[in-house]
PDB file of N, CA and C in Angstrom:
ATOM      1  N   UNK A   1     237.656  41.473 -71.601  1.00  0.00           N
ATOM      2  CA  UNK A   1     236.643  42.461 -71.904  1.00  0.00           C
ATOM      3  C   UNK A   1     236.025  42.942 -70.595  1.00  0.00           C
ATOM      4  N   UNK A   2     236.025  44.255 -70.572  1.00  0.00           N
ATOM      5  CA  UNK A   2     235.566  44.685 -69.348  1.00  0.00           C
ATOM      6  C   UNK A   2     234.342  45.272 -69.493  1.00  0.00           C
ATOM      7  N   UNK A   3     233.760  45.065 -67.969  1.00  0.00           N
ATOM      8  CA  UNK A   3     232.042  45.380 -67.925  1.00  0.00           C
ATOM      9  C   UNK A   3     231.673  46.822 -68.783  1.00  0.00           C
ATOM     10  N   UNK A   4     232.618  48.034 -68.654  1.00  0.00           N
ATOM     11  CA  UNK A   4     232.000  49.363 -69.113  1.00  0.00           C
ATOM     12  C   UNK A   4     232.365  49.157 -70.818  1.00  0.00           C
ATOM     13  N   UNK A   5     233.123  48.413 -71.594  1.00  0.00           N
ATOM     14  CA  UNK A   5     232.864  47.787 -72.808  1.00  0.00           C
ATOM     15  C   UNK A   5     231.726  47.073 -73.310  1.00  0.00           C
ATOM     16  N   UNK A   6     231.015  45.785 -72.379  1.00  0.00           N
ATOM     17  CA  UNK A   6     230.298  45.198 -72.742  1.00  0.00           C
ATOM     18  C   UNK A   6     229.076  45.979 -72.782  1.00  0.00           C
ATOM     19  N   UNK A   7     228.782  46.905 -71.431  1.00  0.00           N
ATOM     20  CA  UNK A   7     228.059  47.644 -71.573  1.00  0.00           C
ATOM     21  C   UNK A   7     227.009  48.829 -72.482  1.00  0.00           C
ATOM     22  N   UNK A   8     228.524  49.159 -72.920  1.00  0.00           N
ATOM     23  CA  UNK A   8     229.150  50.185 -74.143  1.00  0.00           C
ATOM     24  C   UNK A   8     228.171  49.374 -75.532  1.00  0.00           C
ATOM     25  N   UNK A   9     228.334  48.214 -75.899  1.00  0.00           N
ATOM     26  CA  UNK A   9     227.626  47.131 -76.933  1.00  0.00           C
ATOM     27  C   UNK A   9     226.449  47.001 -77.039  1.00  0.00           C
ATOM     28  N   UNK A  10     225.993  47.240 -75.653  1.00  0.00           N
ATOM     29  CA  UNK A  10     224.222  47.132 -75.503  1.00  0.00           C
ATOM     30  C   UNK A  10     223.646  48.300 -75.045  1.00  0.00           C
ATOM     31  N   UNK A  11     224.679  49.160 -75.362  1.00  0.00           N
ATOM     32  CA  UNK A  11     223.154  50.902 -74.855  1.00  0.00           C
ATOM     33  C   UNK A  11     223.188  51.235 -76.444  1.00  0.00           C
ATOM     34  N   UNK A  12     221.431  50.626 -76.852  1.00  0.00           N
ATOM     35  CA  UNK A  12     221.168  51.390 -77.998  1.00  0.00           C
ATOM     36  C   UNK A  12     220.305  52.175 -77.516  1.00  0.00           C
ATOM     37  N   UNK A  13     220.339  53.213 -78.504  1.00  0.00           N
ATOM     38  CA  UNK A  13     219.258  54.259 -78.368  1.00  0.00           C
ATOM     39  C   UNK A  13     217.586  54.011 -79.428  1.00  0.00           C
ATOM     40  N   UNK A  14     216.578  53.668 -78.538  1.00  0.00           N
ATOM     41  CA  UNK A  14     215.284  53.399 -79.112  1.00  0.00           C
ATOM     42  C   UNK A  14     215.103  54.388 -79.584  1.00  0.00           C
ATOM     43  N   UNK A  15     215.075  54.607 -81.246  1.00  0.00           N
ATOM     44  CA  UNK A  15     214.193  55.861 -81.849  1.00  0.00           C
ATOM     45  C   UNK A  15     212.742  55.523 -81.368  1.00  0.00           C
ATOM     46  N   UNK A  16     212.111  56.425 -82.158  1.00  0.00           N
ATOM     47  CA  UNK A  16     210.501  56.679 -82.192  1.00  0.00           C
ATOM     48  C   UNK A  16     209.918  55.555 -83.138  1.00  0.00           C
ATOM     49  N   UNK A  17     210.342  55.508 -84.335  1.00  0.00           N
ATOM     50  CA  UNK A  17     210.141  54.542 -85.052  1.00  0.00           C
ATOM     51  C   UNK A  17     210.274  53.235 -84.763  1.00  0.00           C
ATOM     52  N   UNK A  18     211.428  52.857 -83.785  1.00  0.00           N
ATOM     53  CA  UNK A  18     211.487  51.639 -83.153  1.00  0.00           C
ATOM     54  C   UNK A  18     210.849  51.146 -81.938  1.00  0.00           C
ATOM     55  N   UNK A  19     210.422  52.106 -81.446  1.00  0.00           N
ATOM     56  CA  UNK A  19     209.269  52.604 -80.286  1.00  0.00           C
ATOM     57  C   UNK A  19     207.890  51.886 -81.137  1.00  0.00           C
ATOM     58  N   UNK A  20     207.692  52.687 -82.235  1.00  0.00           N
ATOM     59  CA  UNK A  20     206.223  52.375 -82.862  1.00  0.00           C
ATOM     60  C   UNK A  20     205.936  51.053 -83.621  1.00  0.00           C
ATOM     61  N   UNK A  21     207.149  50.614 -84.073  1.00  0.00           N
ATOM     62  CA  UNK A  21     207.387  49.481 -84.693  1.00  0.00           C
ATOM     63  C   UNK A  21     207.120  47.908 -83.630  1.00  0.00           C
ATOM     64  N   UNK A  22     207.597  48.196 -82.499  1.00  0.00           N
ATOM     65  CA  UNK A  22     207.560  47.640 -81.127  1.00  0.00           C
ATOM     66  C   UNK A  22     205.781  47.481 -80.660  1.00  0.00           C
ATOM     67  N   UNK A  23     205.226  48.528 -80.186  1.00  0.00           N
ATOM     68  CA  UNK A  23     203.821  49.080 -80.212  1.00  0.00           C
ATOM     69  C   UNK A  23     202.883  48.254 -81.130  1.00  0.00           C
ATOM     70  N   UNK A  24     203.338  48.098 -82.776  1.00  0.00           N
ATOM     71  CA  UNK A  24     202.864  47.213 -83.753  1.00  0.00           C
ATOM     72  C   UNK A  24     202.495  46.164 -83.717  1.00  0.00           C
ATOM     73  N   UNK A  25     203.968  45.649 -83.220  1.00  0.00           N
ATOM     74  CA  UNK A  25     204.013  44.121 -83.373  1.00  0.00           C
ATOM     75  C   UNK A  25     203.733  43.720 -82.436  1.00  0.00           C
ATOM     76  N   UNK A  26     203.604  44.571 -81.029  1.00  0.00           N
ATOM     77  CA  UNK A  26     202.733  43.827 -79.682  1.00  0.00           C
ATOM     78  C   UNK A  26     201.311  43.998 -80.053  1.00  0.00           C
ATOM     79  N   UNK A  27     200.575  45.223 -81.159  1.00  0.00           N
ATOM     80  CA  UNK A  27     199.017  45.142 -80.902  1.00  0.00           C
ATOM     81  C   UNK A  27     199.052  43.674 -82.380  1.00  0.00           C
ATOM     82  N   UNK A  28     199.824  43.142 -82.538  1.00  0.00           N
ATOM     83  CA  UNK A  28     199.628  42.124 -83.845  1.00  0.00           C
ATOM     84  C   UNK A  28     199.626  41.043 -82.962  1.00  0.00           C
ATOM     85  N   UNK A  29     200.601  40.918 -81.837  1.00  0.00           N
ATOM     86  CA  UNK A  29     200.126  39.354 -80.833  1.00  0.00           C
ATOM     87  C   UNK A  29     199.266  39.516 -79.713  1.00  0.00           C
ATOM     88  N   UNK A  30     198.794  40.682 -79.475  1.00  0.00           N
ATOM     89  CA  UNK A  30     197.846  40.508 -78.623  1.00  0.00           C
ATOM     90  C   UNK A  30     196.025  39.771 -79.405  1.00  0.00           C
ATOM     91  N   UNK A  31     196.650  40.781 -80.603  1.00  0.00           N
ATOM     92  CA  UNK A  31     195.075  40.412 -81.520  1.00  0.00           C
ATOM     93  C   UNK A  31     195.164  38.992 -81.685  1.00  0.00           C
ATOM     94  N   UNK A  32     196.374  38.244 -81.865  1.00  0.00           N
ATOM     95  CA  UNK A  32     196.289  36.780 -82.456  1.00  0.00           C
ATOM     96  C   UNK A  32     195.846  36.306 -80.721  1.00  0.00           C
ATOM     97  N   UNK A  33     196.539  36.861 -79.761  1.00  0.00           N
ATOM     98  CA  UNK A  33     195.984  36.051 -78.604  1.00  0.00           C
ATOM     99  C   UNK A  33     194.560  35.769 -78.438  1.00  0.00           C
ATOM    100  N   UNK A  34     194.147  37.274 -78.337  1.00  0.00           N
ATOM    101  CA  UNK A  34     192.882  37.749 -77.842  1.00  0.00           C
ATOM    102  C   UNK A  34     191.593  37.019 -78.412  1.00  0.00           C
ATOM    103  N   UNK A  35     192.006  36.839 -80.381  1.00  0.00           N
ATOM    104  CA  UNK A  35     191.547  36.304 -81.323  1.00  0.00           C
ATOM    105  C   UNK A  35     191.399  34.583 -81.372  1.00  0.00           C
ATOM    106  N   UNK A  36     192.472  34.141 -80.395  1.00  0.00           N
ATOM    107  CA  UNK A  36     192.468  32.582 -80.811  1.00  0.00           C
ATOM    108  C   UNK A  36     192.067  31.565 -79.690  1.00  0.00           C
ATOM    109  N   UNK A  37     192.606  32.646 -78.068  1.00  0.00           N
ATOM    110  CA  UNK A  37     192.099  31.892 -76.819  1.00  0.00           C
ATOM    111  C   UNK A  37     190.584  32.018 -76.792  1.00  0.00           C
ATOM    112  N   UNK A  38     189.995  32.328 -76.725  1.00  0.00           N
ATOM    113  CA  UNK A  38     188.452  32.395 -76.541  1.00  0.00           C
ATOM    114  C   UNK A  38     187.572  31.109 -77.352  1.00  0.00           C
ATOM    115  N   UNK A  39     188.222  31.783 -78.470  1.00  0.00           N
ATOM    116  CA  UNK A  39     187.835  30.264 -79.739  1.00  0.00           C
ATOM    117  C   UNK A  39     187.969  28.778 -79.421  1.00  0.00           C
ATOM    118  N   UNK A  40     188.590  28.747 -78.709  1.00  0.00           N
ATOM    119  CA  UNK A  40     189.093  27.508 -78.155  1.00  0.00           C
ATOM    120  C   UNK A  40     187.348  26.609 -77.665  1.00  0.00           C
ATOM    121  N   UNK A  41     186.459  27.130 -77.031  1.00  0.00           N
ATOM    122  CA  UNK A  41     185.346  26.687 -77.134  1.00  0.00           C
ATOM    123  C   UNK A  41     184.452  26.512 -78.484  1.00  0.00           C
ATOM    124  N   UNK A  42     184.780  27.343 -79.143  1.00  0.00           N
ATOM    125  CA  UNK A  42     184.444  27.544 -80.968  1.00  0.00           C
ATOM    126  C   UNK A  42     182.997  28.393 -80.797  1.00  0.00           C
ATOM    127  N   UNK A  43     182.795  28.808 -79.497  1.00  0.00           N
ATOM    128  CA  UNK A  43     181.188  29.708 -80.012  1.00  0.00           C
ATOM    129  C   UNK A  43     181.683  31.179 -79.602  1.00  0.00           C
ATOM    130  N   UNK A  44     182.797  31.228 -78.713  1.00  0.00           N
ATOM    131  CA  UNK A  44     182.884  32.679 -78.934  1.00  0.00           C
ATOM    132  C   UNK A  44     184.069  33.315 -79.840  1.00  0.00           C
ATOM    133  N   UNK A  45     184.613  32.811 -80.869  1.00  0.00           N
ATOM    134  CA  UNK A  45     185.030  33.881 -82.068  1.00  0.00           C
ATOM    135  C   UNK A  45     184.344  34.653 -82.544  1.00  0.00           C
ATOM    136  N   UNK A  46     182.996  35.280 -82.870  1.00  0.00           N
ATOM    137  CA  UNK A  46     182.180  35.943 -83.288  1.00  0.00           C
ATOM    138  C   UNK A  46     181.908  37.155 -81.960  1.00  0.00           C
ATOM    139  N   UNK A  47     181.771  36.535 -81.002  1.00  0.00           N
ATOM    140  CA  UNK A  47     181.468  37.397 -79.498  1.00  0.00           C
ATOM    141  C   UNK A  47     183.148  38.300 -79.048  1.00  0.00           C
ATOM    142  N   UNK A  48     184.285  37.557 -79.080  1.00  0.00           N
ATOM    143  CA  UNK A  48     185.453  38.514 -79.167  1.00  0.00           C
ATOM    144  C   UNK A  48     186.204  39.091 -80.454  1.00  0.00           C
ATOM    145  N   UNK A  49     185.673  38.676 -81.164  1.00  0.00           N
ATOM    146  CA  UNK A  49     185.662  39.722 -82.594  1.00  0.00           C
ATOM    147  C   UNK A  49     185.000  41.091 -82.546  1.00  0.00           C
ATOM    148  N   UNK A  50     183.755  40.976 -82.160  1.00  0.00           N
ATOM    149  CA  UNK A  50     183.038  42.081 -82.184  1.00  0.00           C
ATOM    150  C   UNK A  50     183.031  43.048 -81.107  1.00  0.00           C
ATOM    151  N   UNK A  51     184.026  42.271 -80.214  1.00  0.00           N
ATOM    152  CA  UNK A  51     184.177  43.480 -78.537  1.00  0.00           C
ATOM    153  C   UNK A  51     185.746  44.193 -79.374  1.00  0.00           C
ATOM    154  N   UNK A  52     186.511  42.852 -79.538  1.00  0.00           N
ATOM    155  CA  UNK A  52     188.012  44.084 -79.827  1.00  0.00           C
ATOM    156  C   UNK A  52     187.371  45.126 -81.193  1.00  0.00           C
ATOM    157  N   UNK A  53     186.356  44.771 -82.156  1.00  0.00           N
ATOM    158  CA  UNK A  53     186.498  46.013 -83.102  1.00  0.00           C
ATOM    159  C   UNK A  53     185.665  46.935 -82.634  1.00  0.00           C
ATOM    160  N   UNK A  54     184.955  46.855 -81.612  1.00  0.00           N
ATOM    161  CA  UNK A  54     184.081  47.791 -80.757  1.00  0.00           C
ATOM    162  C   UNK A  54     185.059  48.611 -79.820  1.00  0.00           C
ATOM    163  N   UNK A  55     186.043  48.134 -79.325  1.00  0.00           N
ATOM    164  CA  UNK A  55     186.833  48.901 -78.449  1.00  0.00           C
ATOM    165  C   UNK A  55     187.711  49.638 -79.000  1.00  0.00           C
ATOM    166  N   UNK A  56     188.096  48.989 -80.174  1.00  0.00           N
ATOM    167  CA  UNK A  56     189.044  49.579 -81.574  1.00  0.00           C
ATOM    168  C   UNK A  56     188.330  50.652 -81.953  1.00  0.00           C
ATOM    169  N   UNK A  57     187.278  50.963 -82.175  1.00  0.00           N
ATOM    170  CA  UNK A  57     186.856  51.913 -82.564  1.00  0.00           C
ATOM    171  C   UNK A  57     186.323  53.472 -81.699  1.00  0.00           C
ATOM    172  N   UNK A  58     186.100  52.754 -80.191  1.00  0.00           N
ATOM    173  CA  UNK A  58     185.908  53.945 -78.995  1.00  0.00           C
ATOM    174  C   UNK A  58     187.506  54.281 -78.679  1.00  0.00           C
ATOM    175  N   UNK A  59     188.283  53.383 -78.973  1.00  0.00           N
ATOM    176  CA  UNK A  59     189.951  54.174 -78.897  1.00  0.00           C
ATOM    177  C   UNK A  59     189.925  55.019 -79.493  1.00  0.00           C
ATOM    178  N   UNK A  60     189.500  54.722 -80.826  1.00  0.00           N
ATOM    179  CA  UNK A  60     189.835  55.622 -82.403  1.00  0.00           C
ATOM    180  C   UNK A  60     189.328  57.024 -82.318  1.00  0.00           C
ATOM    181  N   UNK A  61     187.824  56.899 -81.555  1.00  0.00           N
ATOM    182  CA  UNK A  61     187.067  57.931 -81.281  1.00  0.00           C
ATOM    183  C   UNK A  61     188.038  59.313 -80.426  1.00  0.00           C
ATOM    184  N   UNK A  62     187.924  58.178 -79.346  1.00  0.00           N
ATOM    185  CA  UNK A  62     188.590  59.500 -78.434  1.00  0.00           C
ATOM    186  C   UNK A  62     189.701  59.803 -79.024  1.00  0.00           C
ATOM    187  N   UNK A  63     190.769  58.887 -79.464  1.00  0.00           N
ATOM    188  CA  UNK A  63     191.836  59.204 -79.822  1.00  0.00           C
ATOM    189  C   UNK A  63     191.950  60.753 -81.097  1.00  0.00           C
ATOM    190  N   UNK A  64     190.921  60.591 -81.610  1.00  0.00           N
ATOM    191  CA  UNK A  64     191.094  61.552 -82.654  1.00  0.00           C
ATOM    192  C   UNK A  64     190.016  62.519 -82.633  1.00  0.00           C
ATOM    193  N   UNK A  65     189.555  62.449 -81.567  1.00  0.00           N
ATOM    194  CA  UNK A  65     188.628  63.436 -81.584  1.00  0.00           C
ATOM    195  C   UNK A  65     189.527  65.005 -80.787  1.00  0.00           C
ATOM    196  N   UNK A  66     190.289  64.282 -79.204  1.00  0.00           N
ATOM    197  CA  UNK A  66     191.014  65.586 -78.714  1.00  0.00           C
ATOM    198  C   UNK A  66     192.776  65.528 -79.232  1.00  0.00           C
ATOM    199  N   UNK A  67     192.957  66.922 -78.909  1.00  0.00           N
ATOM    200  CA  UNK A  67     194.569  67.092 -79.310  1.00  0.00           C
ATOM    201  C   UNK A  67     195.385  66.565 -78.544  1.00  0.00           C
ATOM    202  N   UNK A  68     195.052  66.946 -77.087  1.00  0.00           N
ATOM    203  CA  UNK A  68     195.578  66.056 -75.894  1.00  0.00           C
ATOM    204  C   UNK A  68     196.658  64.904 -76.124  1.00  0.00           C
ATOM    205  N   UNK A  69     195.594  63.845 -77.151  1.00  0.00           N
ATOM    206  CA  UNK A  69     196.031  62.331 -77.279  1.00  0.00           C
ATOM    207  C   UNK A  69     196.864  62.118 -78.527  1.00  0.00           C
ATOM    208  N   UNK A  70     197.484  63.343 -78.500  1.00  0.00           N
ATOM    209  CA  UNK A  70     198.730  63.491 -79.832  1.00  0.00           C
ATOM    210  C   UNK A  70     199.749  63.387 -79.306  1.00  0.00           C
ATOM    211  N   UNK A  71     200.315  63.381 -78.010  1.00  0.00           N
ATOM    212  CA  UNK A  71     201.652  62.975 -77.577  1.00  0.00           C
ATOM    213  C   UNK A  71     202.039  61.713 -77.086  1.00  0.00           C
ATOM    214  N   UNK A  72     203.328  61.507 -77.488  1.00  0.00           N
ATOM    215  CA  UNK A  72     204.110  60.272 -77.844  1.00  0.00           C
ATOM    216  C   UNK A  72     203.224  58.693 -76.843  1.00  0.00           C
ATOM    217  N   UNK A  73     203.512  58.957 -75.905  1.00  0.00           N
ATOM    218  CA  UNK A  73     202.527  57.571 -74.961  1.00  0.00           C
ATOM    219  C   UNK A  73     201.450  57.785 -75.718  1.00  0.00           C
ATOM    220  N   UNK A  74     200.590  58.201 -76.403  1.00  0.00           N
ATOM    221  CA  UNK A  74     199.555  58.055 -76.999  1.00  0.00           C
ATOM    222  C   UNK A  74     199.430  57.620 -78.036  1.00  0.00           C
ATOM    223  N   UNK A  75     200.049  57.679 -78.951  1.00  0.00           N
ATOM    224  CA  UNK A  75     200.630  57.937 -80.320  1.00  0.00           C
ATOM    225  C   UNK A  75     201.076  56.202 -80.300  1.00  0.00           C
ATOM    226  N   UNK A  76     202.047  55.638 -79.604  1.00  0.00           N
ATOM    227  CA  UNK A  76     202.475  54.200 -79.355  1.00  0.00           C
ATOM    228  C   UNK A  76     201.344  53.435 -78.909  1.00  0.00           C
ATOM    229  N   UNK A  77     199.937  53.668 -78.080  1.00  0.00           N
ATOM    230  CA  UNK A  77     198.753  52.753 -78.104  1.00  0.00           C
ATOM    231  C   UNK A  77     198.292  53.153 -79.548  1.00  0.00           C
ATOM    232  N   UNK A  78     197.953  53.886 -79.726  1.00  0.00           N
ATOM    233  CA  UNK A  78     197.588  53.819 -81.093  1.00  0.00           C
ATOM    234  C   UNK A  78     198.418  53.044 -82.210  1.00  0.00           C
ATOM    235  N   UNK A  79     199.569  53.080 -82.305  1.00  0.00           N
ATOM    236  CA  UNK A  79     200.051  51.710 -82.557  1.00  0.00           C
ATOM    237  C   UNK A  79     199.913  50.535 -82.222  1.00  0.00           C
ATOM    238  N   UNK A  80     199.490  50.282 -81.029  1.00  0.00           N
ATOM    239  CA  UNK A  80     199.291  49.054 -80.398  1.00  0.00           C
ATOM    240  C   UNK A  80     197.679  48.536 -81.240  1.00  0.00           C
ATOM    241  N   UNK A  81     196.857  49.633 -81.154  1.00  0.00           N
ATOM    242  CA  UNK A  81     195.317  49.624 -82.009  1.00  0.00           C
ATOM    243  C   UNK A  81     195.558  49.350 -83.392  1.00  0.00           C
ATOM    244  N   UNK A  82     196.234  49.854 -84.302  1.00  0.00           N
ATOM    245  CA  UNK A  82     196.751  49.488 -85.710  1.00  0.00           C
ATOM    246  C   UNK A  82     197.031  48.163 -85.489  1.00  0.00           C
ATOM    247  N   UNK A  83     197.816  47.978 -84.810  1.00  0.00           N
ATOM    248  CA  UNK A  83     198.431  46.395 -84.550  1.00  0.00           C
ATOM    249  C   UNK A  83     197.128  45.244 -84.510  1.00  0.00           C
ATOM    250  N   UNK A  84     196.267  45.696 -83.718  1.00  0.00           N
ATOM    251  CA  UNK A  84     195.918  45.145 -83.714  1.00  0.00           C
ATOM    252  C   UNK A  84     194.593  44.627 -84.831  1.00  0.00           C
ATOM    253  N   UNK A  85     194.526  45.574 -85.421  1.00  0.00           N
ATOM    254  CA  UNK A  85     193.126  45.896 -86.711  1.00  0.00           C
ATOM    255  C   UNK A  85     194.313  44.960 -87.732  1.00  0.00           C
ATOM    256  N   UNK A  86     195.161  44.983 -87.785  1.00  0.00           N
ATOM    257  CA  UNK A  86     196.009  44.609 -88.901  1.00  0.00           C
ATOM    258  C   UNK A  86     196.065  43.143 -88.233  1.00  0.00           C
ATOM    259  N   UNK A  87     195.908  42.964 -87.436  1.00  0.00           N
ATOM    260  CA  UNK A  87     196.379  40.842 -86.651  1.00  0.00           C
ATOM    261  C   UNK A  87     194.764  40.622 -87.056  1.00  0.00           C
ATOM    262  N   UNK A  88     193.758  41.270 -86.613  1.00  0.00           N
ATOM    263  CA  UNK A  88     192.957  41.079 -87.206  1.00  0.00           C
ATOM    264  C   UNK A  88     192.318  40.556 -88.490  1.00  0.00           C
ATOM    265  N   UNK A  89     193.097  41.652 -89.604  1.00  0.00           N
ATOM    266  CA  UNK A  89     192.724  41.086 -90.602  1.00  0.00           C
ATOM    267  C   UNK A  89     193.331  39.949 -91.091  1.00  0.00           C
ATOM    268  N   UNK A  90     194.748  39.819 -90.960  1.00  0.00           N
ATOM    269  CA  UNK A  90     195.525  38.698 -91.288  1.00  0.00           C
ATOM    270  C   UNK A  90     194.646  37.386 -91.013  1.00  0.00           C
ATOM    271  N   UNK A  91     194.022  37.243 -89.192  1.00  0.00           N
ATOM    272  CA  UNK A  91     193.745  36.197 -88.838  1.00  0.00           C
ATOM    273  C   UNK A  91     192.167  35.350 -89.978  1.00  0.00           C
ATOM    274  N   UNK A  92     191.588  36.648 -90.359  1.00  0.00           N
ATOM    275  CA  UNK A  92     190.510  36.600 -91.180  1.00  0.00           C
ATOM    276  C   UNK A  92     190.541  36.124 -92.666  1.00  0.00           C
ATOM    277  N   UNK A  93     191.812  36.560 -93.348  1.00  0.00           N
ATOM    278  CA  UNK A  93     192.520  35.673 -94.350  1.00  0.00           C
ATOM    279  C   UNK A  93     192.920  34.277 -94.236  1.00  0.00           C
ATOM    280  N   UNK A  94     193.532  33.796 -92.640  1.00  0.00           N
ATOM    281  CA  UNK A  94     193.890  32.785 -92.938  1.00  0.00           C
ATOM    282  C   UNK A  94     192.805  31.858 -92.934  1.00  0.00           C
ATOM    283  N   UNK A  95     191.950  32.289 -92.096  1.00  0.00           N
ATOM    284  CA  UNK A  95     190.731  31.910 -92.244  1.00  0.00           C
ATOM    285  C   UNK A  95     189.426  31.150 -93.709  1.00  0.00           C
ATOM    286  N   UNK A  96     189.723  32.741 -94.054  1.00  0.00           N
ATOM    287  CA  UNK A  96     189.277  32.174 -95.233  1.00  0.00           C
ATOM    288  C   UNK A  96     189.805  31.561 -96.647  1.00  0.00           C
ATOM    289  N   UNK A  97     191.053  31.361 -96.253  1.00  0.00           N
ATOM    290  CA  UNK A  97     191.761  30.602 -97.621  1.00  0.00           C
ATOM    291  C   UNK A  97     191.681  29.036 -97.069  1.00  0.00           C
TER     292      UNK A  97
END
């Protein structure tokens, strides 16, 4: 098997969707990071809870306030922000069950 074969095997082409899907599931482990290292002392889960949904929400702001922040690099943090409102809530379920 030669190199421009093997090669040939591994050039996929990233859609958009796999782009955003990607974007997702990194703002879903950053939130579990962001969400679980701090805690580790047990007094600040309440103090980095309330900065990521504070920053979550000045993203959201700007994000949808200009047109500007409608193209694609933009569009994928904003996935990364979903991602992370959604690790969020998960972590808050497991929580409370």
């Amino acid at each position: 098997m030669s190199f421009i074969q093997f090669d040939s095997k591994f050039n996929y082409n990233l859609t958009y969707l796999s782009i955003r899907l990607i974007g997702f599931f990194l703002g879903f482990f950053l939130s579990t990071a962001l969400s679980t290292v701090p805690a580790q002392t047990g007094d600040w889960t309440i103090i980095t809870g309330s900065l990521i949904v504070c920053l979550n929400e000045i993203i959201s702001r700007i994000y949808y306030k200009n047109q500007f922040f409608k193209h694609s690099v933009f569009q994928i943090s904003n996935c990364i922000r979903i991602g992370i409102i959604y690790g969020l809530f998960v972590d808050s379920f497991k929580l409370g069950s």
